[in-house]
Protein backbone atom coordinates (compact mmCIF):
# COMPACT_ATOMS: atom_id res chain seq x y z
CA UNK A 1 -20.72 -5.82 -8.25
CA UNK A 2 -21.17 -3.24 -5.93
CA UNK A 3 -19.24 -4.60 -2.46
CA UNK A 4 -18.08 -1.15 -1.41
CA UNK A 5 -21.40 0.48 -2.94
CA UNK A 6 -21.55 4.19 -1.65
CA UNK A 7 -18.18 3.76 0.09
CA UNK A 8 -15.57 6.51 -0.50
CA UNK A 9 -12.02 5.76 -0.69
CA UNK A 10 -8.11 8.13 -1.25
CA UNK A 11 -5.64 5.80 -2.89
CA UNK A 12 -1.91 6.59 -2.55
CA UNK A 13 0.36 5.61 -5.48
CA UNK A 14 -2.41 5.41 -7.37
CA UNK A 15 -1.37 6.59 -10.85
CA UNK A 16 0.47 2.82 -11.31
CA UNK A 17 0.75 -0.88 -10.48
CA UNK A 18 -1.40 -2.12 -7.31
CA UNK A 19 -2.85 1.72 -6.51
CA UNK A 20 -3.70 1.90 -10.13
CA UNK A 21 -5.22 -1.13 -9.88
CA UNK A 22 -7.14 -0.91 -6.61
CA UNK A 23 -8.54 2.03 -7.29
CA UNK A 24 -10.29 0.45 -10.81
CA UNK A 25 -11.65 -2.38 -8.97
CA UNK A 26 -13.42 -0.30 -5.64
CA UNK A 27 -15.18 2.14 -8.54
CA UNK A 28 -16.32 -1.12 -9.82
CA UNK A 29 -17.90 -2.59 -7.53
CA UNK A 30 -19.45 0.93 -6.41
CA UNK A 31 -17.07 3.31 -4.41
CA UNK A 32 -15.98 6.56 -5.35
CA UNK A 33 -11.97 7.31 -5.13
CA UNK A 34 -9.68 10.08 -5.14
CA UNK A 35 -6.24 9.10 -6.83
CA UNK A 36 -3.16 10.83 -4.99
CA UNK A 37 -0.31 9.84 -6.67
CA UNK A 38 3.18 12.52 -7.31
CA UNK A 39 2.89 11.49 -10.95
CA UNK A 40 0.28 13.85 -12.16
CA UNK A 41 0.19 13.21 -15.61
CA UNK A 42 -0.43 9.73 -15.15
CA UNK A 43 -2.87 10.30 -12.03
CA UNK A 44 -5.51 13.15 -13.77
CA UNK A 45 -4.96 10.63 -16.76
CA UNK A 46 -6.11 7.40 -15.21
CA UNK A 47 -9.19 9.69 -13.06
CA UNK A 48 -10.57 11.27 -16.17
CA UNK A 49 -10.83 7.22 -17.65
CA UNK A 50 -12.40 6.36 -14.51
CA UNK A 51 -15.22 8.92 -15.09
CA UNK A 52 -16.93 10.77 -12.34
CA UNK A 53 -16.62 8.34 -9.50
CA UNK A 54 -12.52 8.90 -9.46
CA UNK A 55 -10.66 12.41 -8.72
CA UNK A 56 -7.14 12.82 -8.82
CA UNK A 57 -5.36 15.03 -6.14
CA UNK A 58 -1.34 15.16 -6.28
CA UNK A 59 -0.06 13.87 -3.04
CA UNK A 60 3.65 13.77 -1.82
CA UNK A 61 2.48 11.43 0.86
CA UNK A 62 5.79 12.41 3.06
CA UNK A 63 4.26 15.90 3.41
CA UNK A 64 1.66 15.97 6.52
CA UNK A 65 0.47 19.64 5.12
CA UNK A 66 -0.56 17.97 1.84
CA UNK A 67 -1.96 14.68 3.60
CA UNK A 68 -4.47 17.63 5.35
CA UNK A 69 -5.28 19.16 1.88
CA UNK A 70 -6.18 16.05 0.13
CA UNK A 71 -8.59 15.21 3.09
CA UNK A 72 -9.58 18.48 2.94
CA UNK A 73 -10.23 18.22 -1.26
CA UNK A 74 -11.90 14.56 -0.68
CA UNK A 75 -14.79 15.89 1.93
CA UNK A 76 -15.60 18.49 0.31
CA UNK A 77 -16.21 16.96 -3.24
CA UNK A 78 -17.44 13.26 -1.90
CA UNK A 79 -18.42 13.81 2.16
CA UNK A 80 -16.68 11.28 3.53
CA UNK A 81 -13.83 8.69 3.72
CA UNK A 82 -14.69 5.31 4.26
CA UNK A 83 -11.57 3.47 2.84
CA UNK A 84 -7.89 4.66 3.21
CA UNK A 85 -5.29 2.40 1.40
CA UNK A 86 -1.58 3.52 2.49
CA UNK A 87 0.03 2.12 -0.82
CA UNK A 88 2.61 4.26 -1.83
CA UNK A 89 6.45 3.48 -1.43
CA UNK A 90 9.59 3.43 -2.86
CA UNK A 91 12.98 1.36 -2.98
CA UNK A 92 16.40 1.45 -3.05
CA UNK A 93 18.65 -1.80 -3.56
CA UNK A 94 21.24 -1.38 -0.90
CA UNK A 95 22.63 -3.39 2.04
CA UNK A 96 23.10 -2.19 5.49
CA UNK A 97 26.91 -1.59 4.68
CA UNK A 98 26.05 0.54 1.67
CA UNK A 99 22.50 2.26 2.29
CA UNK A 100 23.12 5.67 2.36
CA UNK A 101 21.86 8.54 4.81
CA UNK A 102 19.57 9.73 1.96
CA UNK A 103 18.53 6.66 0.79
CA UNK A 104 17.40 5.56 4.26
CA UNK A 105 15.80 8.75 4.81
CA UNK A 106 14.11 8.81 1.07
CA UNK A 107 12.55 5.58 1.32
CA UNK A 108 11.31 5.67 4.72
CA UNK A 109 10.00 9.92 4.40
CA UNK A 110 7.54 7.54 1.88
CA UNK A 111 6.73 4.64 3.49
CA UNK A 112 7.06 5.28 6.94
CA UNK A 113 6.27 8.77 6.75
CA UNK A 114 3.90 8.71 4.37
CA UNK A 115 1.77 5.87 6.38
CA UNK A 116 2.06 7.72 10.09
CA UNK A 117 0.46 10.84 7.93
CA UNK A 118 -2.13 9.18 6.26
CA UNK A 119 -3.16 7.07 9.55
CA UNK A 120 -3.04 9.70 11.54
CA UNK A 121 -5.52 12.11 9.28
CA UNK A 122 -7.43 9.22 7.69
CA UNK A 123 -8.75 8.47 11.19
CA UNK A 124 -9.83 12.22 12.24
CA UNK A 125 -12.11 11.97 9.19
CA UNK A 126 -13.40 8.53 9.56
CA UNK A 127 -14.57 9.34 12.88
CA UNK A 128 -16.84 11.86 11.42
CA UNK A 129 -18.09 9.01 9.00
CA UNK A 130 -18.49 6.74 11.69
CA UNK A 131 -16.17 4.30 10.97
CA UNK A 132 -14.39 3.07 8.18
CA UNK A 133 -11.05 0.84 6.93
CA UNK A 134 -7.05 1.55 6.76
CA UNK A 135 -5.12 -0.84 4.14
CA UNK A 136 -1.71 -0.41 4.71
CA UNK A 137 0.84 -1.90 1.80
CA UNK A 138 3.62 -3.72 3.44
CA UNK A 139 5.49 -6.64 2.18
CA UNK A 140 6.83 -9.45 2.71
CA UNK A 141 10.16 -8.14 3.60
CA UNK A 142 8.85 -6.86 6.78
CA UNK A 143 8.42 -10.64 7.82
CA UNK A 144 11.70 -12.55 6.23
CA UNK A 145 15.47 -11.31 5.74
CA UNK A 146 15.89 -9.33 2.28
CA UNK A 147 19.51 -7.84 2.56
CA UNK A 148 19.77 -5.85 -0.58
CA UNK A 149 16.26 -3.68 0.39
CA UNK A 150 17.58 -2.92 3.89
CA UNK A 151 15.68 0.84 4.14
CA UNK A 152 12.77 -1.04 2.24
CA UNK A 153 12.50 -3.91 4.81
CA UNK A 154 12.69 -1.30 7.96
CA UNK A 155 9.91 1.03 6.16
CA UNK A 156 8.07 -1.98 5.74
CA UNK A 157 8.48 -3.46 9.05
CA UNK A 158 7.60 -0.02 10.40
CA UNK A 159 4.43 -0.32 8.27
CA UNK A 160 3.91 -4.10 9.86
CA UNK A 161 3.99 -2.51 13.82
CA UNK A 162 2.07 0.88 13.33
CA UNK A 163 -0.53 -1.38 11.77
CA UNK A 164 -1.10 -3.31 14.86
CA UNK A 165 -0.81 -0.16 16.84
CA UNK A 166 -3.98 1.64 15.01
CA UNK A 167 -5.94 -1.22 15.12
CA UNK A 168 -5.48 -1.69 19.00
CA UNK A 169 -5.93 2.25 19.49
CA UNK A 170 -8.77 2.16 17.25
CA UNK A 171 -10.74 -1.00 18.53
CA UNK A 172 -9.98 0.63 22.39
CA UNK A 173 -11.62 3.93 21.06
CA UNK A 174 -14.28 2.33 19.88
CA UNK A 175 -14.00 4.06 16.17
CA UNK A 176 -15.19 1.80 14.70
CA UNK A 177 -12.06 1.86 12.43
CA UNK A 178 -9.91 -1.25 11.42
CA UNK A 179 -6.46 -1.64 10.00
CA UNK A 180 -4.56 -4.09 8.05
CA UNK A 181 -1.52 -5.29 6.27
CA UNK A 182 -0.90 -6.53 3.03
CA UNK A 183 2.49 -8.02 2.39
CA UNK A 184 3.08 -8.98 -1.17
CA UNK A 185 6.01 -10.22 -3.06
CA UNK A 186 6.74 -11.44 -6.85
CA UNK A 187 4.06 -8.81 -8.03
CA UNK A 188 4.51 -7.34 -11.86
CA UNK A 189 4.61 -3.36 -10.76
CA UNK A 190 7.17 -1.07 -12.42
CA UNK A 191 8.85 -1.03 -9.21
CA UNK A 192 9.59 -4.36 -8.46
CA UNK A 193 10.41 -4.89 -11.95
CA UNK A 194 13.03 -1.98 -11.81
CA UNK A 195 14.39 -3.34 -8.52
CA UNK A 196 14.96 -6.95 -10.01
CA UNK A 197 16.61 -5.72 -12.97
CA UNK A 198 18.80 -3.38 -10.88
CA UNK A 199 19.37 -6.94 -8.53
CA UNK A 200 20.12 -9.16 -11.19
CA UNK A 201 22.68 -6.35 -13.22
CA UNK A 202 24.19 -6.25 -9.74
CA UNK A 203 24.87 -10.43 -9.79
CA UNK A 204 21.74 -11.25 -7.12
CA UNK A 205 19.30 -13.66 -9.03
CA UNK A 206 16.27 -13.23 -7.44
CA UNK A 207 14.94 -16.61 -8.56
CA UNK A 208 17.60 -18.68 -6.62
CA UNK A 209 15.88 -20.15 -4.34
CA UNK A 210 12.33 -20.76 -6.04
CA UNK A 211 11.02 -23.87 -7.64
CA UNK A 212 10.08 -23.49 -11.59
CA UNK A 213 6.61 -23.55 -11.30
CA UNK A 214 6.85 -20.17 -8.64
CA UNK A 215 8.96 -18.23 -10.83
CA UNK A 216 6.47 -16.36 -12.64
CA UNK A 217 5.27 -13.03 -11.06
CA UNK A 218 2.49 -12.22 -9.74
CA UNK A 219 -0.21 -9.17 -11.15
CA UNK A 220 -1.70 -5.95 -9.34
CA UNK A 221 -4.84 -7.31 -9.58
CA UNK A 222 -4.12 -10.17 -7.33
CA UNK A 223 -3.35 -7.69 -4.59
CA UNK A 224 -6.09 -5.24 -5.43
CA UNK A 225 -8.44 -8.31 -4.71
CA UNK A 226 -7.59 -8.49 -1.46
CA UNK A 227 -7.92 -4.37 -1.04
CA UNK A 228 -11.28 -4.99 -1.65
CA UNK A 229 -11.65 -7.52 0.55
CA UNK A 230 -10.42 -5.35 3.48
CA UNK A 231 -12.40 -2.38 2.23
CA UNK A 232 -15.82 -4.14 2.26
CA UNK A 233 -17.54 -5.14 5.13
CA UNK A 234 -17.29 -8.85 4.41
CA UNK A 235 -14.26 -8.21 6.62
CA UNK A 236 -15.54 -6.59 9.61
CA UNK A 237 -14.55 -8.47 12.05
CA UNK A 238 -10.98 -8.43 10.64
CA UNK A 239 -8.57 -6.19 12.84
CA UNK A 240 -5.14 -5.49 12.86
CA UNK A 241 -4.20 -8.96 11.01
CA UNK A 242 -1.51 -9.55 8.04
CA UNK A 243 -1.94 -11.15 4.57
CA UNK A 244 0.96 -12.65 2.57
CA UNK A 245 -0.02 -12.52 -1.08
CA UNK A 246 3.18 -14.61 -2.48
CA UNK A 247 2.35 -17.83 -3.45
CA UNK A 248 4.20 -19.51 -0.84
CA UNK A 249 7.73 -17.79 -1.67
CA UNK A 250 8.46 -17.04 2.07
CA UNK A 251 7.69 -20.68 2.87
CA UNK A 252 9.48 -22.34 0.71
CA UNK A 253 12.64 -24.42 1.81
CA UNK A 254 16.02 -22.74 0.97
CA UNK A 255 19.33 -22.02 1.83
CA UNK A 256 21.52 -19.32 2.61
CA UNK A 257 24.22 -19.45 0.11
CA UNK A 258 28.03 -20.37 1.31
């Protein structure tokens, strides 16, 4: 208990799956959080649970004007930011060949977009805290070759280099801020469930290539364990690094099928 005690945090995609979860376990162990999330119902409904450490504030992440309200909302209610986790994204199953104009502009207005925003302002208001952490959610698909998430991949990979980029700026500043990447895979959210589903109706078994004892998925929580991590300062010294949270599907022998 109490590894991010007096920290405050903003959680995007918070309302479900590893947001959801994250934000639960930093108001555990002692931080307050504001929830953005699009899904307001689910958001204020999760918050009020939470009690009065949590405060939802509806965020469409790919807006910059709403990024600078919700900054706005969170320093006036809490004083601070301390923790920033850049969590929110969305997919599309589609190869190069058939990815659409507005899919590749959907997913990456999200996660691209969405990440560039919340860097960009999350660091103007950590400086006035004196420091503080930026967790951004990328996946593994930024690192190996997933064909059928093509826009996802090249948000993610985005996510992967602007990552690097704040922590260098950041550490040359002398902010005092870090930043890091998280790049999970196999993890029980509605939307990787919906995307293997949609895979698997389309004739892609996403389970090819794993051994039997990998196939099981893995659960928010795992992930949000490692949000902590990043947001405590047990990880100070941690800058602009990447952490695969897969159980070893990336490494794992396989083949490209003929």
């Amino acid at each position: 208990m109490g590894r991010v005690a007096g920290k405050v945090a903003l959680v995007t995609g918070a309302a479900s799956g590893i947001g959801a979860a994250s934000s639960i376990l930093l108001i555990k162990e002692g931080a307050k959080v504001v929830l953005c999330d699009i899904d307001i119902e689910r958001g204020e409904a999760l918050a009020s649970k939470l009690g009065s450490n949590a405060l939802f504030v509806p965020l469409d992440v790919s807006q910059e004007a709403q990024w600078i309200a919700a900054i706005e909302t969170l320093l006036s209610h809490f004083g601070k930011l301390d923790i920033l986790v850049n969590n929110a994204g969305v997919v599309v199953i589609a190869n190069v060949e058939n990815t659409t104009e507005e899919a590749w502009r959907f997913v990456h207005s999200v996660g691209t977009d969405g990440t560039f925003f919340g860097s960009k302002h999350g660091i103007g208001a950590m400086r006035r805290s004196g420091g503080g952490s930026i967790i951004n959610m990328s996946s593994v698909s930024a690192i190996g070759g997933y064909p059928y998430v093509f826009a996802y991949s090249a948000s993610k990979g985005a996510i992967r280099a602007m990552t690097k980029s704040v922590a260098v700026h950041c550490a040359q500043k002398h902010y005092g801020i870090r930043c890091n990447s998280i790049h999970p895979s196999g993890i029980a959210t509605p939307m990787i469930l919906k995307r293997r589903d949609i895979a698997e109706a389309a004739g892609h078994n996403t389970e090819d290539q794993l051994p039997s004892e990998l196939k099981g998925l893995g659960t928010p929580e795992d992930v949000a364990n490692m949000v902590l991590y990043l947001a405590s300062d047990e990880s100070k010294f941690v800058n602009g690094a990447e952490f695969v949270i897969d159980n070893a599907a990336t490494i794992i022998e396989g083949k490209i099928p003929g």
